[in-house]
N, C-alpha and C. Protein backbone atom coordinates (compact mmCIF):
# COMPACT_ATOMS: atom_id res chain seq x y z
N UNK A 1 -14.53 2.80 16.28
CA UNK A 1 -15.23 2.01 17.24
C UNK A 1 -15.05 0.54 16.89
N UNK A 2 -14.79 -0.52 17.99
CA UNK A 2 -14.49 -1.97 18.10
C UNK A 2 -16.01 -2.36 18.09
N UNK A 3 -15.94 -3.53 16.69
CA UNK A 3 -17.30 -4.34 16.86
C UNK A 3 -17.17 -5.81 16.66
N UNK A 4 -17.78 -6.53 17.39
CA UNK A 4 -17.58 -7.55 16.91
C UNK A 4 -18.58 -8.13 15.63
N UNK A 5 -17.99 -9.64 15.41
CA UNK A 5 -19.26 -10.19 13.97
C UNK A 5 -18.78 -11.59 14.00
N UNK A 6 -19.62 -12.11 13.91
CA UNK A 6 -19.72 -13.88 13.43
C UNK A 6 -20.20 -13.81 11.83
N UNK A 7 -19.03 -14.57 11.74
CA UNK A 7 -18.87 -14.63 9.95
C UNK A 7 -19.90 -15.90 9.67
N UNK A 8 -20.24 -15.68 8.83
CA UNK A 8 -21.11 -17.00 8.38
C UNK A 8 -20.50 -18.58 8.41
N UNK A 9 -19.25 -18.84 8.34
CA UNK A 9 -18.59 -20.39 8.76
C UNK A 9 -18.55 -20.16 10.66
N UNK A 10 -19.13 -19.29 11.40
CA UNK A 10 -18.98 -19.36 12.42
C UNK A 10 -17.89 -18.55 13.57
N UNK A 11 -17.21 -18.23 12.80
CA UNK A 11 -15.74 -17.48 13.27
C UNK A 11 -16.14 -16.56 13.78
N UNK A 12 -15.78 -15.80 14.71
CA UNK A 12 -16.11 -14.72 15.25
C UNK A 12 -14.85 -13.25 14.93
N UNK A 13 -15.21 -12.45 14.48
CA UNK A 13 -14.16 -11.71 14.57
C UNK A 13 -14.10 -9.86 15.06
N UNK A 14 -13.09 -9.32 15.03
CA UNK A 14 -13.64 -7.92 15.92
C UNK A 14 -12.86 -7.06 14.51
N UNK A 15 -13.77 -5.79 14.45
CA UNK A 15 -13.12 -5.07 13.45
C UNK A 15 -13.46 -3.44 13.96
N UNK A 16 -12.32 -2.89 13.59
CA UNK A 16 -12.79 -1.30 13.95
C UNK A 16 -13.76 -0.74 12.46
N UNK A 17 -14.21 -0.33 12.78
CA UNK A 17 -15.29 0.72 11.93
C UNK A 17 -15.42 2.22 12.18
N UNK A 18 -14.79 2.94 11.02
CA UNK A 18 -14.26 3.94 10.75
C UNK A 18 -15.06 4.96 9.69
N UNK A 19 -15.85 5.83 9.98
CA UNK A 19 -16.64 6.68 8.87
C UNK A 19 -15.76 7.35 8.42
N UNK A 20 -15.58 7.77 7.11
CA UNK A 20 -14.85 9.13 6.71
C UNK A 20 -15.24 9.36 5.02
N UNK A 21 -14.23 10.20 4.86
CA UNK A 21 -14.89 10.80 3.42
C UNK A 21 -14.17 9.87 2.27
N UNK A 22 -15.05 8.42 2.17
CA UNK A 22 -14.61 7.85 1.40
C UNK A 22 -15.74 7.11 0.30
N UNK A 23 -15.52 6.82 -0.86
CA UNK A 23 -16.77 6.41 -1.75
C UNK A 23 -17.27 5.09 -1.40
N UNK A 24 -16.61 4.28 -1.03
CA UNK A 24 -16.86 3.05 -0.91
C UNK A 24 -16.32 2.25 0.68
N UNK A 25 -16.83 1.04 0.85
CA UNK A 25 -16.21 0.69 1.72
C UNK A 25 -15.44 -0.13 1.53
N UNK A 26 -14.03 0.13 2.60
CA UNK A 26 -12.85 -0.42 2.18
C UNK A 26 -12.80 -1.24 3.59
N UNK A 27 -12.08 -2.52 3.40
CA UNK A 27 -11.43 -3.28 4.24
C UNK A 27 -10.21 -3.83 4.12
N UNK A 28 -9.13 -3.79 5.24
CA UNK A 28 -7.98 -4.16 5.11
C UNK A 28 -7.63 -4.76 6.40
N UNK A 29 -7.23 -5.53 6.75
CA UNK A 29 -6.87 -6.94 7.47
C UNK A 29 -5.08 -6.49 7.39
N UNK A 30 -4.49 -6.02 8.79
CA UNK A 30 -3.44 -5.71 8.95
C UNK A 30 -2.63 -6.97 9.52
N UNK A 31 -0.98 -6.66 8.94
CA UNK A 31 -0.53 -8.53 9.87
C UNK A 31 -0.11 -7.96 11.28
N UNK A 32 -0.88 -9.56 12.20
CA UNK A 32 -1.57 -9.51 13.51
C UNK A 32 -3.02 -9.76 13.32
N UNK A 33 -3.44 -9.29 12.06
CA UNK A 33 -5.00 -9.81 12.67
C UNK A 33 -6.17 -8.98 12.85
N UNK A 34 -5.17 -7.28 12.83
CA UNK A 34 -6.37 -6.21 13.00
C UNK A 34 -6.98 -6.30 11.81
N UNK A 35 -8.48 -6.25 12.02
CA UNK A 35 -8.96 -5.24 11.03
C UNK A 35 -10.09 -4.16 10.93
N UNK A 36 -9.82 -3.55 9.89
CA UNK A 36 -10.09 -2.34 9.74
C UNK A 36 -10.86 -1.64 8.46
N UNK A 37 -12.20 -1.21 8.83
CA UNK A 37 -13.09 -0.94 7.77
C UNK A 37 -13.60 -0.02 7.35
N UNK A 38 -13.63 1.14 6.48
CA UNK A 38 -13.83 2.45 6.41
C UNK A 38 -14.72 2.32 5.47
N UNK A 39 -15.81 2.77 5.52
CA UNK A 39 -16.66 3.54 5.16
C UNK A 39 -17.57 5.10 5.14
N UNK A 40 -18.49 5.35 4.23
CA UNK A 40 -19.07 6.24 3.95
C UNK A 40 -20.38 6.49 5.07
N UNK A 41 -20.40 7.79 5.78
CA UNK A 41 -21.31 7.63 6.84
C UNK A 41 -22.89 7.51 6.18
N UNK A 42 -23.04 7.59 4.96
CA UNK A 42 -24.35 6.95 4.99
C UNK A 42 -24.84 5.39 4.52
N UNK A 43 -23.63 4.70 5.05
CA UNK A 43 -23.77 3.33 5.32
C UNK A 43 -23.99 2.77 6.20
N UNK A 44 -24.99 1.96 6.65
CA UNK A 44 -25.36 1.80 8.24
C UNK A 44 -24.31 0.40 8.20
N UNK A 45 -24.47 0.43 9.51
CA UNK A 45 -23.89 -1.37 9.92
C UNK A 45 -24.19 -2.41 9.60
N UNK A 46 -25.12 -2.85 9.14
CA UNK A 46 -25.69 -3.97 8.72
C UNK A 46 -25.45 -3.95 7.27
N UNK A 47 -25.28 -3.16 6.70
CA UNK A 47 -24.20 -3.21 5.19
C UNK A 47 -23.52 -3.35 5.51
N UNK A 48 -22.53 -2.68 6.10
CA UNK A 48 -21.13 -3.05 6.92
C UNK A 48 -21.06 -4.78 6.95
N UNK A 49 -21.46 -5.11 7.68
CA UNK A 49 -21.25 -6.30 8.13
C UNK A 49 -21.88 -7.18 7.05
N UNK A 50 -22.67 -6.95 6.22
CA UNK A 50 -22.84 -7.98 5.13
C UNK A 50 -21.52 -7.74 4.00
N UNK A 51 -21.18 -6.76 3.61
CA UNK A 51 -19.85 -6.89 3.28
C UNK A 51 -19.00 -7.40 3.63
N UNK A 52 -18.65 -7.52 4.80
CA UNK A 52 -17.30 -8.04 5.73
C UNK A 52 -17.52 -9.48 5.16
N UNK A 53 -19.15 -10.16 5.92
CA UNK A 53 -19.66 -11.78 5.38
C UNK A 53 -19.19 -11.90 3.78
N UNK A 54 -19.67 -11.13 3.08
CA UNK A 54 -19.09 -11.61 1.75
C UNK A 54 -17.61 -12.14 1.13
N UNK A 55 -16.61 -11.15 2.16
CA UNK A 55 -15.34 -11.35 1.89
C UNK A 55 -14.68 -12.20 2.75
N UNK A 56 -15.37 -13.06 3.66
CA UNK A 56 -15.05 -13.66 4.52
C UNK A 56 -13.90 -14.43 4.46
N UNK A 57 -13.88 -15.47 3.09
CA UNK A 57 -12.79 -15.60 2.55
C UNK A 57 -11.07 -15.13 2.46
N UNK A 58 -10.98 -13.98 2.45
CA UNK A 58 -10.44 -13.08 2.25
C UNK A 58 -10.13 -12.98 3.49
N UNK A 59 -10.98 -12.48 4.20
CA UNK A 59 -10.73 -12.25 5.70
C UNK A 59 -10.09 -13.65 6.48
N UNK A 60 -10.29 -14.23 6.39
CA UNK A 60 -9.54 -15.65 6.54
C UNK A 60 -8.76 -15.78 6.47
N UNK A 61 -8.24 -15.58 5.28
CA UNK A 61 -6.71 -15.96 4.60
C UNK A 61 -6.15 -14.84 5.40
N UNK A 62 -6.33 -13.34 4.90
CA UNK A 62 -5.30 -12.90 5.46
C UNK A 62 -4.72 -12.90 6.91
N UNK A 63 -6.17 -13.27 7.53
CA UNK A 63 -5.53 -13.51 8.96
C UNK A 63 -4.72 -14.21 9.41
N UNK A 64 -4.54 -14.94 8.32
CA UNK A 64 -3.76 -16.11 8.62
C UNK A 64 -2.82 -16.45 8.48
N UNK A 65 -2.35 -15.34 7.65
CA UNK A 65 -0.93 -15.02 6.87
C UNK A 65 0.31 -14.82 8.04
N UNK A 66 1.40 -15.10 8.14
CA UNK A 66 2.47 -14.23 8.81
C UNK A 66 3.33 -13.98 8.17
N UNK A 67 3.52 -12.86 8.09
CA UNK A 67 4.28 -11.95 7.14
C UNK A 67 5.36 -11.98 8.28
N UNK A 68 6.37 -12.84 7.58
CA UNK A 68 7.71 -12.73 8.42
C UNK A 68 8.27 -11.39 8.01
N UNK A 69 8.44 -10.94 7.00
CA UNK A 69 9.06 -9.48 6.60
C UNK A 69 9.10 -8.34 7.80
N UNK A 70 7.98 -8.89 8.39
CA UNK A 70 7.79 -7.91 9.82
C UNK A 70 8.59 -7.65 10.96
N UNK A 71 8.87 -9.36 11.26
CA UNK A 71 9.89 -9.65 12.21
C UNK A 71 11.06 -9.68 12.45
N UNK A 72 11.64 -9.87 11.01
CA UNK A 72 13.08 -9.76 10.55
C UNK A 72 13.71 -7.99 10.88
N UNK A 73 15.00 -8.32 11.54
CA UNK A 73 16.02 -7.25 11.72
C UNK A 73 16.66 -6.81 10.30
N UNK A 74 16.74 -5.72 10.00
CA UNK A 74 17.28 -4.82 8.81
C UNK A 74 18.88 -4.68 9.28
N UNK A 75 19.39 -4.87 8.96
CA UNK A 75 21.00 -4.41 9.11
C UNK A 75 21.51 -3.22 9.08
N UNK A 76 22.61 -2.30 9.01
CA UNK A 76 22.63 -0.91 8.37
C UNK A 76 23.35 -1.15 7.14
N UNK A 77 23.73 -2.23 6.85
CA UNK A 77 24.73 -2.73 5.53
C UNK A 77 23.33 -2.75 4.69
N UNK A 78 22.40 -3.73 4.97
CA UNK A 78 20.96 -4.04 4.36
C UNK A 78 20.01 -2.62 4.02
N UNK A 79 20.48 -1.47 5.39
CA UNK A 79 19.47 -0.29 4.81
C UNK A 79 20.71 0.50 3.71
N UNK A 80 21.56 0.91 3.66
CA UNK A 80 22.38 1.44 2.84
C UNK A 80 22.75 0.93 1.31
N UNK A 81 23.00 -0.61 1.36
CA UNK A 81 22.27 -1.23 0.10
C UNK A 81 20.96 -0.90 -0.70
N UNK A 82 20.21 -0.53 0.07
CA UNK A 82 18.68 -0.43 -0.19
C UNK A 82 18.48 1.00 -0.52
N UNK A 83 19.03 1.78 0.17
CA UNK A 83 19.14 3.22 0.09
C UNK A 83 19.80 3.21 -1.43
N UNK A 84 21.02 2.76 -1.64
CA UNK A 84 21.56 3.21 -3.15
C UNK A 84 20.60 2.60 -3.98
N UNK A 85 20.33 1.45 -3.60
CA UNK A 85 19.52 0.68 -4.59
C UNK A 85 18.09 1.44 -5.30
N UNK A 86 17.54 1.86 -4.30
CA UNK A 86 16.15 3.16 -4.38
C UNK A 86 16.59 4.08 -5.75
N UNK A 87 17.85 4.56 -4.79
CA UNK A 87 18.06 5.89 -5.54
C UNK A 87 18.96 5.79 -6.85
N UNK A 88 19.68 4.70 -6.95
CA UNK A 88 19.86 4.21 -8.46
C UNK A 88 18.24 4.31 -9.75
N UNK A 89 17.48 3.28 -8.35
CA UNK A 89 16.17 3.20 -9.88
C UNK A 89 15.06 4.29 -9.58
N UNK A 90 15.60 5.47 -8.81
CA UNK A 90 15.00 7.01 -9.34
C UNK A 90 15.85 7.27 -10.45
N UNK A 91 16.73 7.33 -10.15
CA UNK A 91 17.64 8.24 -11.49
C UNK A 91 16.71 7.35 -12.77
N UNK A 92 17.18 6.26 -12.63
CA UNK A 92 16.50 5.25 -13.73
C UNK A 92 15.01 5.49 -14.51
N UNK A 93 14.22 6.03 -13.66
CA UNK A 93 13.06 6.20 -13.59
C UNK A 93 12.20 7.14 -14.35
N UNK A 94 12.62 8.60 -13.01
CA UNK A 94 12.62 9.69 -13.16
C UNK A 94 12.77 10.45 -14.79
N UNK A 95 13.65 10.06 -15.27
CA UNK A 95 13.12 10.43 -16.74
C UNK A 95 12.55 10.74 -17.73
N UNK A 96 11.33 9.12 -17.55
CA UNK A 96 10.33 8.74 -17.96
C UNK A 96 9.07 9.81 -17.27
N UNK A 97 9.46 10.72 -16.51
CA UNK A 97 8.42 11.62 -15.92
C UNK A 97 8.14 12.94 -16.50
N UNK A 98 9.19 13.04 -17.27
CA UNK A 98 9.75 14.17 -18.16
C UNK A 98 8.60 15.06 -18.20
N UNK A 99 7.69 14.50 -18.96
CA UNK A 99 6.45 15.17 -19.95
C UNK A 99 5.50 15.81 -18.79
N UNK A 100 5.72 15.00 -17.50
CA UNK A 100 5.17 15.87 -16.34
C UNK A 100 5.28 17.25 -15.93
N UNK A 101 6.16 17.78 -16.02
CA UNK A 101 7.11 18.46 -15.28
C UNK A 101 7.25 18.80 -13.95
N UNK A 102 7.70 17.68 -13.36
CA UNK A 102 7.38 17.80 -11.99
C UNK A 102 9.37 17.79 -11.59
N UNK A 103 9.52 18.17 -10.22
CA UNK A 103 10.88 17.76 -9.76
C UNK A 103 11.08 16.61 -8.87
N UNK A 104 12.47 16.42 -9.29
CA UNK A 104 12.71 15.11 -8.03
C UNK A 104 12.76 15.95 -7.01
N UNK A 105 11.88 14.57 -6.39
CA UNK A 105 11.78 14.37 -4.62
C UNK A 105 12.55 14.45 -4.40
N UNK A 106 12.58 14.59 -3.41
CA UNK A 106 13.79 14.18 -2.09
C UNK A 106 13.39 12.82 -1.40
N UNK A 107 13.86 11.92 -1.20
CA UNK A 107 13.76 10.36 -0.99
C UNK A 107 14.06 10.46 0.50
N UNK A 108 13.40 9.80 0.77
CA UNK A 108 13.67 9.28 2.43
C UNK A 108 13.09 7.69 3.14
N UNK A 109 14.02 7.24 3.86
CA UNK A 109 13.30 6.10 4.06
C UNK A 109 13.23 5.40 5.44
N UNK A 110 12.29 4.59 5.85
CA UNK A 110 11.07 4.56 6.82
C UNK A 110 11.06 2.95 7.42
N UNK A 111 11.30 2.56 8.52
CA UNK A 111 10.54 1.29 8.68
C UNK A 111 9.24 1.12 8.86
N UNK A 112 8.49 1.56 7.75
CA UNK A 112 7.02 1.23 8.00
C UNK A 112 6.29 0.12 7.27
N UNK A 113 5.61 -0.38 8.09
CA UNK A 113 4.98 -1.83 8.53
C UNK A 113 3.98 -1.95 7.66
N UNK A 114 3.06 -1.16 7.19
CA UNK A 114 1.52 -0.83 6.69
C UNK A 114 1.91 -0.08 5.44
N UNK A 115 2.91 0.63 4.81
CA UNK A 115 3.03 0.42 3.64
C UNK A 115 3.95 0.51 2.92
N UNK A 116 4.45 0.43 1.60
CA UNK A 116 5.39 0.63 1.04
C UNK A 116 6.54 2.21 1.18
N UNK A 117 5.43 2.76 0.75
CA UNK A 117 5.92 3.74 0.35
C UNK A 117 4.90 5.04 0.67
N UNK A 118 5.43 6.10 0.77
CA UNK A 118 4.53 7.24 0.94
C UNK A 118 4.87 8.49 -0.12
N UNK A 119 3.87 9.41 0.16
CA UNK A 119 4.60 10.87 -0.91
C UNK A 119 3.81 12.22 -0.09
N UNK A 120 4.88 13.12 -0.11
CA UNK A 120 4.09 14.29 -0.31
C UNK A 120 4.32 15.86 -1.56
N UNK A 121 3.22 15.71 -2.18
CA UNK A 121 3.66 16.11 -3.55
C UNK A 121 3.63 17.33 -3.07
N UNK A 122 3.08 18.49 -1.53
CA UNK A 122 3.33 19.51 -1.43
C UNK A 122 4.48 19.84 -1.00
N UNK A 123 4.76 19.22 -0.06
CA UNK A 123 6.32 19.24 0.17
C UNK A 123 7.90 18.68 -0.94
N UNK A 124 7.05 17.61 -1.72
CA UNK A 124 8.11 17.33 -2.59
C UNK A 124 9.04 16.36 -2.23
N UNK A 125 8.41 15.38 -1.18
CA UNK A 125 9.25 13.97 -1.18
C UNK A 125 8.44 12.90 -1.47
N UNK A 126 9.19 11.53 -1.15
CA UNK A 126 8.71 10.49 -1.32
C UNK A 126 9.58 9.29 -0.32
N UNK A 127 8.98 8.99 0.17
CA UNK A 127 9.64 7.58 1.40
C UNK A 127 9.16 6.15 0.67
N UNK A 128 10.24 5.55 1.42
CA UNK A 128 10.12 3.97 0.85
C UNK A 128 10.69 3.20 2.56
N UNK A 129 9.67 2.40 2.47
CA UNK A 129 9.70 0.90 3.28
C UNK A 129 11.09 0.39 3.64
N UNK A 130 11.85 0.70 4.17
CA UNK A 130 12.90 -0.39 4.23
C UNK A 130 12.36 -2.55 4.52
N UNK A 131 10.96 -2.29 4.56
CA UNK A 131 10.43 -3.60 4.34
C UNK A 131 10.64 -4.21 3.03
N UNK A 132 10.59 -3.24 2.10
CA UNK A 132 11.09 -4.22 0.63
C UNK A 132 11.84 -4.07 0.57
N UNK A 133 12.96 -4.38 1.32
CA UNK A 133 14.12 -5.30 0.91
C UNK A 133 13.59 -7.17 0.75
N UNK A 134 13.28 -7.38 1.29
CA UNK A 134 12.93 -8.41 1.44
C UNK A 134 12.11 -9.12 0.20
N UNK A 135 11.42 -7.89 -0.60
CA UNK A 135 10.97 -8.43 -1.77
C UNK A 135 11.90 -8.32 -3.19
N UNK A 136 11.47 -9.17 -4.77
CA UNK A 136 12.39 -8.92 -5.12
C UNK A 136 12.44 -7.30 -5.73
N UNK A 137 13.62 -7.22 -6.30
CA UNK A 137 14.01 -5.67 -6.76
C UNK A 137 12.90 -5.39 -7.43
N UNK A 138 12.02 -6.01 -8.69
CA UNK A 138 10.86 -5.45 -9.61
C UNK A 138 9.85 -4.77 -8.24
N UNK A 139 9.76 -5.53 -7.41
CA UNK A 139 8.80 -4.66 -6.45
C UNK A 139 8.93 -3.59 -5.72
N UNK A 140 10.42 -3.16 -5.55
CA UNK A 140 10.98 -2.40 -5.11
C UNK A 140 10.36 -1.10 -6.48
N UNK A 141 10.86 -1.85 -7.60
CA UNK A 141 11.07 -0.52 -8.81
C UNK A 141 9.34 -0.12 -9.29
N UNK A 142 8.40 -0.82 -9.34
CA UNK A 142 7.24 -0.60 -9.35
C UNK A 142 6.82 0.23 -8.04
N UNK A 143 7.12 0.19 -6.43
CA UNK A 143 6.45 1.27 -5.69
C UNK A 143 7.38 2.32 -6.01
N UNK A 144 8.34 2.38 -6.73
CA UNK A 144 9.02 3.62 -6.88
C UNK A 144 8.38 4.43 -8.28
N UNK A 145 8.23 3.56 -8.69
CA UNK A 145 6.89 4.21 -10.44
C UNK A 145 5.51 4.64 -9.28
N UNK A 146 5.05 4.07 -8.24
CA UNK A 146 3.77 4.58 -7.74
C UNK A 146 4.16 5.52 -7.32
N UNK A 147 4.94 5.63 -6.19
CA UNK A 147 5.51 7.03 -5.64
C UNK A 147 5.53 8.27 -6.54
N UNK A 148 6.19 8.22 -7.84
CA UNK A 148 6.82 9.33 -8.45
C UNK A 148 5.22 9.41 -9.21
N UNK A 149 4.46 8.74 -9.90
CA UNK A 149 2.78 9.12 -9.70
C UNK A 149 2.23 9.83 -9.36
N UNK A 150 2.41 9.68 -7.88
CA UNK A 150 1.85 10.60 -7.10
C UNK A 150 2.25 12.18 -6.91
N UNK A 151 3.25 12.45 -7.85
CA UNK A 151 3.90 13.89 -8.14
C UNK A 151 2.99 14.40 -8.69
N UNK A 152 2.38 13.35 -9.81
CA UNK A 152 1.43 13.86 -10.95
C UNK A 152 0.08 13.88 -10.59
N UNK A 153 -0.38 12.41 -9.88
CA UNK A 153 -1.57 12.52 -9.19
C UNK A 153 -1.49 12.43 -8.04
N UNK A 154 -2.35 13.29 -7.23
CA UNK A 154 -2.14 12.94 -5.43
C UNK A 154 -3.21 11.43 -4.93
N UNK A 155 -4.09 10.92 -5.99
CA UNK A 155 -4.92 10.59 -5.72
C UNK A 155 -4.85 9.08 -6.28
N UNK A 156 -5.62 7.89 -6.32
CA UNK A 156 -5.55 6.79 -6.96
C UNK A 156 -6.77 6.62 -8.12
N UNK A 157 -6.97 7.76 -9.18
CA UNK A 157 -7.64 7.83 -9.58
C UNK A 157 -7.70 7.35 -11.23
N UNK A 158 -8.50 7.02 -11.94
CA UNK A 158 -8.18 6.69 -13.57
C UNK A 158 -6.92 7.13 -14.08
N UNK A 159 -6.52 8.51 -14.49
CA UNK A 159 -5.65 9.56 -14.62
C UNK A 159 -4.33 8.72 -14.23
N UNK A 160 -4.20 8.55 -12.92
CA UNK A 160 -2.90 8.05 -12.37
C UNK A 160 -2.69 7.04 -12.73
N UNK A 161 -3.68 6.14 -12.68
CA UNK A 161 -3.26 4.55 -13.21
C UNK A 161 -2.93 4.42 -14.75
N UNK A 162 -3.33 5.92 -15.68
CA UNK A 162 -2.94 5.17 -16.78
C UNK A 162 -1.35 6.00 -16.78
N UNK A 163 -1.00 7.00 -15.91
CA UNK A 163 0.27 7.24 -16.01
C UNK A 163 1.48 6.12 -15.63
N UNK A 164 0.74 5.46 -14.50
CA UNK A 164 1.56 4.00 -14.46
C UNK A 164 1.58 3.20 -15.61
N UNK A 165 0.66 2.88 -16.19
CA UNK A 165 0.53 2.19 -17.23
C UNK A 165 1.25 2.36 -18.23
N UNK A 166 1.47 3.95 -18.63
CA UNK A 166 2.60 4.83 -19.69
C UNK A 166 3.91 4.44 -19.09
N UNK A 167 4.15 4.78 -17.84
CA UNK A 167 5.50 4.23 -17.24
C UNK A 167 5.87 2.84 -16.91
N UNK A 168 5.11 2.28 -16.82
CA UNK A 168 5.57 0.79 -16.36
C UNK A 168 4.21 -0.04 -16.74
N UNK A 169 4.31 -0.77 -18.37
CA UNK A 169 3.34 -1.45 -18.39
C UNK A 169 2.88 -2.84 -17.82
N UNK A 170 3.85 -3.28 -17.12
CA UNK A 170 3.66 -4.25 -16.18
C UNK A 170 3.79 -4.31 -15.18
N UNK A 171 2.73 -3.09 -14.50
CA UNK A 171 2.99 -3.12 -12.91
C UNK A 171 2.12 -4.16 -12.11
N UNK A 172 0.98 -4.23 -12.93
CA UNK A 172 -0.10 -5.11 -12.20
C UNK A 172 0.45 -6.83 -11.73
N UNK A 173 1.73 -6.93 -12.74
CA UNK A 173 2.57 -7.84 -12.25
C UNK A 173 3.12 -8.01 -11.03
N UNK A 174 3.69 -7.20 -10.71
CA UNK A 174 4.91 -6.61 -10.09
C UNK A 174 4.40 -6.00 -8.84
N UNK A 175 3.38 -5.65 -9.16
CA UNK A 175 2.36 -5.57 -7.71
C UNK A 175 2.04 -6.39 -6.99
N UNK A 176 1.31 -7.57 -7.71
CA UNK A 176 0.79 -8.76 -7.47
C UNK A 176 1.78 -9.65 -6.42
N UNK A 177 3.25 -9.53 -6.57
CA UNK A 177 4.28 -10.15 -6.08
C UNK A 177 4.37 -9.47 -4.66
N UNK A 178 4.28 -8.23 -4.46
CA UNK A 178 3.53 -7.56 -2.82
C UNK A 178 2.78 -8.13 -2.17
N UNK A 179 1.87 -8.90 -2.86
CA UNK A 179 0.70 -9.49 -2.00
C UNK A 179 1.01 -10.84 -0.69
């Protein structure tokens, strides 16, 4: 459901509000301007919306952002580069998963807008963004350490983050450069 809210500097803004089975409430500010707020149904609106006020900041900026990465045409020279490039730093990677025992995915890849990368650990793949191309390679090789994660954990939970941490101790870097 579409609501609107006047932020405390005055701004007015519209956000969908979304119940589901989640612990906390999350907000994310998509490029364009949507945004989008999920919470726990025994949070009324008026928490809702004092949260949103708090991050207002936040909400600001990102609106304000234009993520050219969006607009830009991919080549097929640019996706096939990108394609070996992926699947070079699985081989690379994958290794380091050993102690898991999980199998390689099957890789596939996606022009999607909203996120990097995806997985499904029942089926046994993992997709990547043809949007990071555009970033440099470390960001490329860090959502490919999150991806293969998610073999081990399906979830973003303690557990998983310290398996990143075992695999790539400087992701929080390398993340950061996504932003």
């Amino acid at each position: 459901m579409l609501y609107s809210l006047e932020l405390p500097s005055g701004i007015t803004i519209v956000y969908e509000l979304v119940y589901g089975r989640v612990k906390n409430i999350n907000l994310r500010v998509y490029p364009g301007g949507r945004i989008r707020v999920s919470a726990p149904s025994r949070i009324g609106r008026g928490q809702i919306e004092a949260f949103i006020c708090s991050k207002e900041s936040f909400v600001l900026k990102a609106m304000s952002k234009r993520n050219d990465y969006e607009d830009r045409a991919i080549s097929d020279s640019q996706k096939e580069e990108f394609r070996l490039f992926v699947n070079e730093t699985v081989e690379k990677v994958f290794p380091r998963f050993s102690k898991y025992n999980i199998e390689k995915p099957d890789i596939g890849f996606r022009d999607m807008k909203s996120r990097w990368g995806s997985c499904c650990k029942a089926k046994g793949w993992v997709h990547f963004s043809y949007r990071l191309i555009f970033y440099p390679a470390e960001c490329t090789e860090y959502v490919v350490v999150h991806e293969l994660a998610h073999l081990v954990e399906s979830n973003h939970s303690p557990a998983f983050y310290r398996i990143i941490d075992e695999i790539m101790p400087d992701w929080k870097e390398k993340k950061g450069r996504l932003k």
